[in-house]
Protein backbone atom coordinates (compact mmCIF):
# COMPACT_ATOMS: atom_id res chain seq x y z
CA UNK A 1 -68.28 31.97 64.06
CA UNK A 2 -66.73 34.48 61.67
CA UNK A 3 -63.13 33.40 62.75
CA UNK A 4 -64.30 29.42 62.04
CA UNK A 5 -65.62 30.31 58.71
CA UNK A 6 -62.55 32.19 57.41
CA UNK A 7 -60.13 29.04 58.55
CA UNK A 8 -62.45 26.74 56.96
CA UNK A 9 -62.20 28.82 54.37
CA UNK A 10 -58.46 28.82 54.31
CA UNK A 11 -58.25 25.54 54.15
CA UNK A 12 -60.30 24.82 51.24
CA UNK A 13 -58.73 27.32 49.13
CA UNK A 14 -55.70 25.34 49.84
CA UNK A 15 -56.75 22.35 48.98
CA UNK A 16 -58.16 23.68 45.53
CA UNK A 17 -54.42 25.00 45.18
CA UNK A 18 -52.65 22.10 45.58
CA UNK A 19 -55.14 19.71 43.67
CA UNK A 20 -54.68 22.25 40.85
CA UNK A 21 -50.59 22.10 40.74
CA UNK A 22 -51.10 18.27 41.13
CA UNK A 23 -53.33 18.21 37.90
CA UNK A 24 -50.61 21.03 36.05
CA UNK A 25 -47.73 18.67 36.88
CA UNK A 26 -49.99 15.60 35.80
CA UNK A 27 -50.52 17.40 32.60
CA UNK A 28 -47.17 18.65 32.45
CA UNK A 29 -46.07 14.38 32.55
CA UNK A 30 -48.17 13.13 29.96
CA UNK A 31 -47.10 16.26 27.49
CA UNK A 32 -43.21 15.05 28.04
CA UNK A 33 -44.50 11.32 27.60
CA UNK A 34 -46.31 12.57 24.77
CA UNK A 35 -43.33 14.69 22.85
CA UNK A 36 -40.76 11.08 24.14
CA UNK A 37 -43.71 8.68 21.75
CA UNK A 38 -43.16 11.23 19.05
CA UNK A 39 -39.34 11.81 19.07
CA UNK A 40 -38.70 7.93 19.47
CA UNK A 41 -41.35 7.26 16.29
CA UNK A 42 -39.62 9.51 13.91
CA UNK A 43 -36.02 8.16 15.01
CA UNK A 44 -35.04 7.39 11.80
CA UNK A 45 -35.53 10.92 10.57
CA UNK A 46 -33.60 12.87 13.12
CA UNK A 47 -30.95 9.95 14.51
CA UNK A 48 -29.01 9.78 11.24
CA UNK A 49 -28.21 13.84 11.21
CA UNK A 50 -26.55 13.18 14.99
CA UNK A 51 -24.10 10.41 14.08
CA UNK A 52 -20.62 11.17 14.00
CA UNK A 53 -21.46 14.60 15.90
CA UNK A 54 -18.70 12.56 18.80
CA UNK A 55 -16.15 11.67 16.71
CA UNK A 56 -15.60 14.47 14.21
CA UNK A 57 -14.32 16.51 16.51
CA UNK A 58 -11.94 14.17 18.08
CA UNK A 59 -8.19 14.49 18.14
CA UNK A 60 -6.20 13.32 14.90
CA UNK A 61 -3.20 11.08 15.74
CA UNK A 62 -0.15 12.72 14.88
CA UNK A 63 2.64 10.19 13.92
CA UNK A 64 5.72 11.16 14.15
CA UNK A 65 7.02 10.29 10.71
CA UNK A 66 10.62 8.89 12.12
CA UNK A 67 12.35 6.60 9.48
CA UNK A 68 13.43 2.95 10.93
CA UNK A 69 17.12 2.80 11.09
CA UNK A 70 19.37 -0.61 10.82
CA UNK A 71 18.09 -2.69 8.40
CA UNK A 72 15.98 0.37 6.51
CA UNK A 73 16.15 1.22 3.97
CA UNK A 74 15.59 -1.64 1.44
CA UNK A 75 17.34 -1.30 -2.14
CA UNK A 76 15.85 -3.26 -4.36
CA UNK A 77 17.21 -3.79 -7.84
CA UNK A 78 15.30 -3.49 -11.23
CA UNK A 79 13.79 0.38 -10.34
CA UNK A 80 9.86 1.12 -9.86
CA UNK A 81 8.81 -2.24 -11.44
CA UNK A 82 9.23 -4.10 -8.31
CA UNK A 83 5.72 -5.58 -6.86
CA UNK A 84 4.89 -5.64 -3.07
CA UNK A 85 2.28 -7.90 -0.19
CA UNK A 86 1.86 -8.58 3.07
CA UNK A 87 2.53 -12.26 3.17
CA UNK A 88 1.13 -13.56 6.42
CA UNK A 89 3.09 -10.84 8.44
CA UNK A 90 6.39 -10.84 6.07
CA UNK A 91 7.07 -8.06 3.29
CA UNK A 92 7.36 -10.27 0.19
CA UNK A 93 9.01 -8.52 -2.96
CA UNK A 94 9.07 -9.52 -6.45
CA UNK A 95 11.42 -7.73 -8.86
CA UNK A 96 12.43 -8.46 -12.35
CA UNK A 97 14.32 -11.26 -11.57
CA UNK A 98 14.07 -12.31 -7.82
CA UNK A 99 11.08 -13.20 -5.08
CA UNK A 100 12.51 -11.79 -1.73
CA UNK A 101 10.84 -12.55 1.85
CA UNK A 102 11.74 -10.30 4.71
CA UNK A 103 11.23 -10.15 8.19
CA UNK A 104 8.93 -6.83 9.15
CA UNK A 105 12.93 -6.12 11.02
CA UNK A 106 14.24 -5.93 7.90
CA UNK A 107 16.02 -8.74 7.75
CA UNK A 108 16.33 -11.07 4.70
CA UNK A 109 14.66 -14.19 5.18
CA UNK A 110 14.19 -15.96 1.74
CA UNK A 111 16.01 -14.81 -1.81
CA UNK A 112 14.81 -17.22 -5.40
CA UNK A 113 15.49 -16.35 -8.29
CA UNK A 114 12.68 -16.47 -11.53
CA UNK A 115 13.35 -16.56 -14.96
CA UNK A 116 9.77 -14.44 -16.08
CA UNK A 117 10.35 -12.20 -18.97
CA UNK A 118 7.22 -10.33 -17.34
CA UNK A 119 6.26 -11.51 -13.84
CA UNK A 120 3.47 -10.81 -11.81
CA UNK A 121 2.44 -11.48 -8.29
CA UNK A 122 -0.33 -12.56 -6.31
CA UNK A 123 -0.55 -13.28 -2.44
CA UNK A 124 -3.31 -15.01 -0.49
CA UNK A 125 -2.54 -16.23 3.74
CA UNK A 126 0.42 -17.65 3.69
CA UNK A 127 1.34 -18.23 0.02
CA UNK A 128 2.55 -15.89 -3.39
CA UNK A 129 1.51 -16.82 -7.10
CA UNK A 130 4.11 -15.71 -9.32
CA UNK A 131 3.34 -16.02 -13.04
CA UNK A 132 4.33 -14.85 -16.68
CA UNK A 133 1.73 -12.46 -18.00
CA UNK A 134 1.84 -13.12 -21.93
CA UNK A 135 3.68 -16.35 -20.74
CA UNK A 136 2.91 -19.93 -20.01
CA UNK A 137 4.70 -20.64 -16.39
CA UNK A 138 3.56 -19.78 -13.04
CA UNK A 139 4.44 -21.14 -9.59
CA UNK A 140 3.32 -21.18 -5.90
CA UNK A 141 5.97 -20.10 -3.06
CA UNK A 142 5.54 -20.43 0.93
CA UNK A 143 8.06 -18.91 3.05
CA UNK A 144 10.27 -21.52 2.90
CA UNK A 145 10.31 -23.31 0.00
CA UNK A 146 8.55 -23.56 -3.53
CA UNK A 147 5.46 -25.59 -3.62
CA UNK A 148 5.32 -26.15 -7.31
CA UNK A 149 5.54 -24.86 -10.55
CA UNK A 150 3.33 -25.02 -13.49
CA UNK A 151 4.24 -25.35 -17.55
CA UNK A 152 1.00 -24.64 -19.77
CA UNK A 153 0.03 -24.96 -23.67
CA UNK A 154 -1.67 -21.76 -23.74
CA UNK A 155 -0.58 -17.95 -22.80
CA UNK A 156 -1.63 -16.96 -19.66
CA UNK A 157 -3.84 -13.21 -19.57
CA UNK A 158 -3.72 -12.93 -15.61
CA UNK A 159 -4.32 -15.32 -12.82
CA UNK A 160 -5.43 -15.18 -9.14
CA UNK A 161 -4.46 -17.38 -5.78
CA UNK A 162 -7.44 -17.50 -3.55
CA UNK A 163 -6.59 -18.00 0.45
CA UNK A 164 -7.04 -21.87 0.57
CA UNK A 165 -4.12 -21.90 -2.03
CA UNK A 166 -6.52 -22.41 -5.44
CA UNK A 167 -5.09 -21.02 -8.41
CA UNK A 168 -7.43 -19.88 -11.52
CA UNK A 169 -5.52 -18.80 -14.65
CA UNK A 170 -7.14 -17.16 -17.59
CA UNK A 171 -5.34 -18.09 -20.62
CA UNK A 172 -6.06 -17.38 -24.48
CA UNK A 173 -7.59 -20.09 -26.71
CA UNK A 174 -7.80 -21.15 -30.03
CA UNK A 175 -11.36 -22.09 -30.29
CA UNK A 176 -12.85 -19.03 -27.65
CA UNK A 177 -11.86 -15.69 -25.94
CA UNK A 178 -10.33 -17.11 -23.10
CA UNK A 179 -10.00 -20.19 -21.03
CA UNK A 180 -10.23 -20.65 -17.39
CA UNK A 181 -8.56 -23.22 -15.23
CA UNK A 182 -8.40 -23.86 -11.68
CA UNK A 183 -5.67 -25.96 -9.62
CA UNK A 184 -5.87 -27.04 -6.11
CA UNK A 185 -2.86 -26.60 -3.62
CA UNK A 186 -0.87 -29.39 -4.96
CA UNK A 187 -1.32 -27.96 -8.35
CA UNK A 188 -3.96 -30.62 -9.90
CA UNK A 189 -6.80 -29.31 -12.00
CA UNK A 190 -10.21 -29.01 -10.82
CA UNK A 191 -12.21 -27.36 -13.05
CA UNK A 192 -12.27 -25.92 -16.11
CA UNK A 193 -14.22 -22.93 -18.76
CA UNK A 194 -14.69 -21.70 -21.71
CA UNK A 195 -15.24 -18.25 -22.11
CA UNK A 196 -16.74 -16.92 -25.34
CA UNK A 197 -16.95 -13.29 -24.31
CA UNK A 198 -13.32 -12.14 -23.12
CA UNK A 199 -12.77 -12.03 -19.02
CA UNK A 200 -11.17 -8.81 -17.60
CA UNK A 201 -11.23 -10.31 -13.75
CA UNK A 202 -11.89 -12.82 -11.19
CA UNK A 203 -12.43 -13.04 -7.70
CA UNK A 204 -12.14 -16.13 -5.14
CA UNK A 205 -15.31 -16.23 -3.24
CA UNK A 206 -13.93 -16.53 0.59
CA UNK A 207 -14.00 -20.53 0.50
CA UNK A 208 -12.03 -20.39 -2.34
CA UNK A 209 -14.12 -23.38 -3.47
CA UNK A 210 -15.95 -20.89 -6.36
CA UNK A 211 -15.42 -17.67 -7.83
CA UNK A 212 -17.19 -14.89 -9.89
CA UNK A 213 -16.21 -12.93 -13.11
CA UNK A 214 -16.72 -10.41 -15.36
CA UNK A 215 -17.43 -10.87 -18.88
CA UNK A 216 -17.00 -7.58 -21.28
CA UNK A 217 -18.98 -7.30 -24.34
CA UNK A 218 -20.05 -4.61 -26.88
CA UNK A 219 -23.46 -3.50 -27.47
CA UNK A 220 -24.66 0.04 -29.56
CA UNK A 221 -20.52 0.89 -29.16
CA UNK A 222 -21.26 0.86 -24.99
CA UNK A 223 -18.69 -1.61 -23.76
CA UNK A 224 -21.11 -3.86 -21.13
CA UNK A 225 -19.50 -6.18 -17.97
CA UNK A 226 -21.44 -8.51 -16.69
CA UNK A 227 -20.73 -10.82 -13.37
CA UNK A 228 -21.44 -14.56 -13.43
CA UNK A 229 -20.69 -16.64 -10.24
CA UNK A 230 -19.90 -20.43 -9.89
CA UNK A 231 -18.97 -22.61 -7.82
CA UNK A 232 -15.79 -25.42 -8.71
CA UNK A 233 -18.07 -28.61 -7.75
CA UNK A 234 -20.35 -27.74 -10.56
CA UNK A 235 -20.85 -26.81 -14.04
CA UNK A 236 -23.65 -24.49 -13.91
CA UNK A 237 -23.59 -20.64 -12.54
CA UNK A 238 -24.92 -19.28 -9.89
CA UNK A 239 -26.13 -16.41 -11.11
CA UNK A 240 -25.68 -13.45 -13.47
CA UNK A 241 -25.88 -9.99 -12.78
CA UNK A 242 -27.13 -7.60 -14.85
CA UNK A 243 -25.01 -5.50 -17.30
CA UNK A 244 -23.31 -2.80 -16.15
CA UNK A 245 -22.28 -0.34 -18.55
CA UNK A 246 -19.18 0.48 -17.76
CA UNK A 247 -15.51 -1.28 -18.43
CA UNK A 248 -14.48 -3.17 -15.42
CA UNK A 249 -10.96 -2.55 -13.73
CA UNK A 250 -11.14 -5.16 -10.84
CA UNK A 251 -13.56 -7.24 -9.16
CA UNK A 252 -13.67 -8.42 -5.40
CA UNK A 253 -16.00 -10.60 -3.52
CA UNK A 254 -16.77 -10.89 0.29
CA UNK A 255 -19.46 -12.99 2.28
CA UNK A 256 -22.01 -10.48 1.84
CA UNK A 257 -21.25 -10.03 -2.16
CA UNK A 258 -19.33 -8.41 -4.77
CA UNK A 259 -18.05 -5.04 -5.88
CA UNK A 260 -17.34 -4.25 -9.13
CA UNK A 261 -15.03 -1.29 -10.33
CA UNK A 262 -15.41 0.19 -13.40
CA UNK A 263 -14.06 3.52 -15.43
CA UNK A 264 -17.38 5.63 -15.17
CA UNK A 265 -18.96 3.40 -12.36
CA UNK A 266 -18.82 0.84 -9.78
CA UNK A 267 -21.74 -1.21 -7.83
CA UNK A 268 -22.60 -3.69 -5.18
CA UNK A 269 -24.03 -7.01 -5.79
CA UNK A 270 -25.88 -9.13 -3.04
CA UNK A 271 -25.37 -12.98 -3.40
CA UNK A 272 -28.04 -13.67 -5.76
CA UNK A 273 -26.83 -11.36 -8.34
CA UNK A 274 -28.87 -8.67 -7.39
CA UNK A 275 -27.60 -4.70 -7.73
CA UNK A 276 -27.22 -3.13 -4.19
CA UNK A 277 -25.81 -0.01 -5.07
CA UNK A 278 -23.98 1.73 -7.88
CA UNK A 279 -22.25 4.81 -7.69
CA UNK A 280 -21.75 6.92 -11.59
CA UNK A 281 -18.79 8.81 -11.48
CA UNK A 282 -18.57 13.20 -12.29
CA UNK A 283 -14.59 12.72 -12.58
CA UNK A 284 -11.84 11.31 -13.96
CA UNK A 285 -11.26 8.00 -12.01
CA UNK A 286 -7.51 7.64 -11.14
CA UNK A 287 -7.27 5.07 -8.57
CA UNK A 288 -8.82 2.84 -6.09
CA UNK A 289 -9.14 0.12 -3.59
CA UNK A 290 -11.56 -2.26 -2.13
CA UNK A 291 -11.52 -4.36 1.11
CA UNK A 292 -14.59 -6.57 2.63
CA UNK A 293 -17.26 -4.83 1.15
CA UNK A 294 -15.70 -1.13 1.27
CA UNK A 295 -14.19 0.73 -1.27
CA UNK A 296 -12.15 3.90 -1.74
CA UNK A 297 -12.46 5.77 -5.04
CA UNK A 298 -9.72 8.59 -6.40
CA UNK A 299 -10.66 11.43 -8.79
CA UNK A 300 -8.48 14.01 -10.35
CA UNK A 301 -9.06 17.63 -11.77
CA UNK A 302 -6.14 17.76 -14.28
CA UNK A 303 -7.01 21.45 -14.71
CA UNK A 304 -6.71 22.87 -10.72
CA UNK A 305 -3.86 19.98 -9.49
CA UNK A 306 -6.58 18.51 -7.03
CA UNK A 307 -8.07 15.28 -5.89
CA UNK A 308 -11.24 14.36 -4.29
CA UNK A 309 -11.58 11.09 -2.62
CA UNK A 310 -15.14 8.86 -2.58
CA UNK A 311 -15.90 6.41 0.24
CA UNK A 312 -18.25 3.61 -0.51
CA UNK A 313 -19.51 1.24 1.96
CA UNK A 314 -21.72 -2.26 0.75
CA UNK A 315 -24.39 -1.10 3.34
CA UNK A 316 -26.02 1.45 1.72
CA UNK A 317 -24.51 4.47 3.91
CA UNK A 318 -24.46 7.68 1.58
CA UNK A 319 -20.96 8.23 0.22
CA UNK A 320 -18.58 10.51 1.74
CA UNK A 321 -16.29 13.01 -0.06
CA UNK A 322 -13.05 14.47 1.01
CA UNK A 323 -12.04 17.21 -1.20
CA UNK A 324 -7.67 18.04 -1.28
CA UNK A 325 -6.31 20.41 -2.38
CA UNK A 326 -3.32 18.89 -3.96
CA UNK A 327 -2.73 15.66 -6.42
CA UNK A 328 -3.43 12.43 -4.25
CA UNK A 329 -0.68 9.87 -5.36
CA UNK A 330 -1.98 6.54 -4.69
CA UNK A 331 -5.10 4.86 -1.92
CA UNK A 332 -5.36 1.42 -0.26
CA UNK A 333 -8.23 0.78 1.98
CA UNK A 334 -6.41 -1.90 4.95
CA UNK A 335 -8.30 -2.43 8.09
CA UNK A 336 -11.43 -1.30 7.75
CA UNK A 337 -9.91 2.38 6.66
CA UNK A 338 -8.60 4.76 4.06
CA UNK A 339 -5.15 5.41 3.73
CA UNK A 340 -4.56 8.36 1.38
CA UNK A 341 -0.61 9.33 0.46
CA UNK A 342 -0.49 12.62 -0.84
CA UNK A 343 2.79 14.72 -1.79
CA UNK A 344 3.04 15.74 1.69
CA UNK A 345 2.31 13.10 3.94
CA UNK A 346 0.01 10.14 4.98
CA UNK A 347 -4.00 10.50 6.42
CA UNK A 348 -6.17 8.07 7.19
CA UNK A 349 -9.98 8.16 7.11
CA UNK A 350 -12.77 5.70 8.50
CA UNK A 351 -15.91 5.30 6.50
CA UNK A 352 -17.88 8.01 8.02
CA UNK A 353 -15.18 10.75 6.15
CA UNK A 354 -13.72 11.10 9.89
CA UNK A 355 -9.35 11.73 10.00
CA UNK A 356 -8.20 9.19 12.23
CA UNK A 357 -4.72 10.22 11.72
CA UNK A 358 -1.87 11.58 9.33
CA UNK A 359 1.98 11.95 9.67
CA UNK A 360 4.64 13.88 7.31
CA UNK A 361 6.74 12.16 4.41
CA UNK A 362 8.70 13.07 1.94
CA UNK A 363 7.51 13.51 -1.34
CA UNK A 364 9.99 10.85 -3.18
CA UNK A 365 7.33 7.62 -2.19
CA UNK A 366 4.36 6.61 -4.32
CA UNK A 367 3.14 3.36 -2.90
CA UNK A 368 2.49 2.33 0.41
CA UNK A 369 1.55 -1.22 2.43
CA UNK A 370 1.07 -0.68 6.23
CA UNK A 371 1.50 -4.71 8.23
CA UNK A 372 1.21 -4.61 11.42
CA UNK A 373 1.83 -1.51 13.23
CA UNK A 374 4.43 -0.67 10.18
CA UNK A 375 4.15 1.73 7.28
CA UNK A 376 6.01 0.81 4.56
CA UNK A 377 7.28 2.90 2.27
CA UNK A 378 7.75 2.51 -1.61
CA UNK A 379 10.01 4.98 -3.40
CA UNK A 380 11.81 3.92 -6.90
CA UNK A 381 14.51 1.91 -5.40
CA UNK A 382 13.98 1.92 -2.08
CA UNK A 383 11.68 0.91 0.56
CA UNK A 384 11.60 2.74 4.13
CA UNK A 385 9.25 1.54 7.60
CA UNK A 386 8.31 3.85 10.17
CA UNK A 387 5.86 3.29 12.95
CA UNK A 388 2.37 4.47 12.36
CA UNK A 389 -0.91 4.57 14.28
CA UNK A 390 -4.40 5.01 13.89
């Protein structure tokens, strides 16, 4: 009997074991289930610190930084006042007396000649504005011919070619600030505006059937722009913003809204007018760009030779800055990225402040335009084209 009690015994005691490292691993299950509920609830805390972790540590693309040969490079006549675009996939040049198309080869494929005292340029798609600032003539080219030309009564202050080939043109009045008129594609007038307060830009909305601007005025010595949007099928606005105190550089609209770029400040707009974002500046504003709802700010120190650069993006992502330590010449954002040309080179940058890439160049270019999978270089005289990658 003693030997049948002990097994039983055994036995038991087993059991008990195993129905207590069943309950510890139970317990252990709902714990991790337990800590998964809480991690996954408080996502939005802890998920924003981990982003970018994977791609700031990824490899820069070097370029090479070899020069194209044949064609390259490009004189152009008439020095540093020469104007360049991407025109549908061809370089298109404007100098001080002649509108040049070339091939992204090199090769010359359209030469006219203007007769502006002081011409500007504009491109949209597939077509170039050319105008007389403080002049009354402006005209529309395509690649191959010239659509039309225009002869006004009033000076014209700026104007802008949206990408369904309207043209607005602010011009001075005698009776207001400014005037605005719009022309379709075969240069007929559809719509018109008085302006009582003067207009420092304008934007095509990306229809091209409207457009928004920014009105400057003065108020306690703080100069004020404001942005009112219309549309060219009516005479009443859309809305009005706010004013921003601040004096507005440029002005660009998207689907989702409109940025505004000031000298102490920029912000975002929604489509009803409302403020998104704004961004107050601690430097001295030297340059900057703006592309579907992203924008690329440039700040100097005078004092230490050095440059920081701001990233904005329309979302509401916290902006990113990228500290040099050298003078930054000049910034384009193209493609959903930064490009930065410094005295030493090229870099790009996406929106999260990650270098995508960067390649040497010499420190005689101060522009840039990159079509394609060409950089294109801009020195005084000349223009060179080397290959370049993301």
């Amino acid at each position: 009997m003693a030997t049948e009690y002990n097994t039983q015994d055994i036995v038991v005691a087993r059991r008990r074991r195993n129905r207590r490292r069943r309950m510890q691993k139970l317990f252990l299950f709902l714990m991790l289930l337990l800590l998964a509920g809480i991690i996954y609830a408080r996502r939005d805390v802890w998920y924003p610190k981990l982003e970018g972790i994977g791609t700031r540590y990824q490899t820069i693309r070097q370029n090479d930084g070899t020069l194209a040969e044949g064609n390259f490079p490009l004189t152009v006549s008439g020095g540093i006042d020469y104007e360049t675009a991407d025109m549908n996939g061809s370089l298109v040049i404007l100098s001080d007396a002649n509108f040049y198309i070339y091939g992204l080869d090199g090769n010359l494929r359209e030469s006219r000649q203007h007769a502006y005292a002081n011409a500007m340029m504009e491109v949209a798609g597939k077509k170039a504005l050319i105008y007389e600032s403080s002049g009354n003539q402006f005209r529309v080219e395509s690649k191959s011919k010239t659509l039309y030309t225009k002869e006004l009564d009033e000076q014209i202050v700026f104007a802008r070619l949206s990408s369904n080939g309207n043209v607005a043109v602010v011009t001075t009045s005698q009776l207001c600030a400014c005037t605005i008129r719009v022309y379709d594609e075969n240069g007929q007038e559809i719509y018109s505006r008085d302006c009582v307060d003067r207009v420092s830009d304008l934007a095509f909305n990306p229809k091209g059937n409207g457009c928004s601007i920014v009105l400057l005025t003065v108020q306690d010595g703080q100069i004020l722009s404001t942005v009112r949007s219309f549309l060219f099928d009516s005479k009443g606005e859309q809305w009005t913003s706010e004013p921003l105190n601040t004096f507005c550089i440029s002005l660009s609209v998207t689907d989702s809204g409109v940025f505004l770029m000031g000298d102490t400040r920029c912000a975002f707009y929604d489509n009803a007018g409302q403020q998104t974002g704004m961004y107050a500046y601690t430097g001295t504003l030297v340059g900057g760009s703006s592309e579907n709802g992203k924008a690329a700010l440039l700040f100097e120190n005078e004092t230490k030779r050095r440059s920081s650069l701001v990233l904005l993006d329309s979302v509401g992502a916290d902006p990113r800055q990228i500290d040099f330590d050298m003078v930054v010449k000049n910034v384009h954002v193209m493609d959903e990225n930064a490009y930065v040309l410094t005295k030493v080179g090229m870099e790009t940058y996406s929106f999260d402040g990650t270098q995508k890439s960067s390649v040497e160049v010499s420190d005689s270019y101060d522009d840039f335009l990159r079509i394609d999978k060409y950089l294109f270089l801009f020195g005084y005289d000349k223009i060179d084209r080397m290959d370049f990658a993301n």
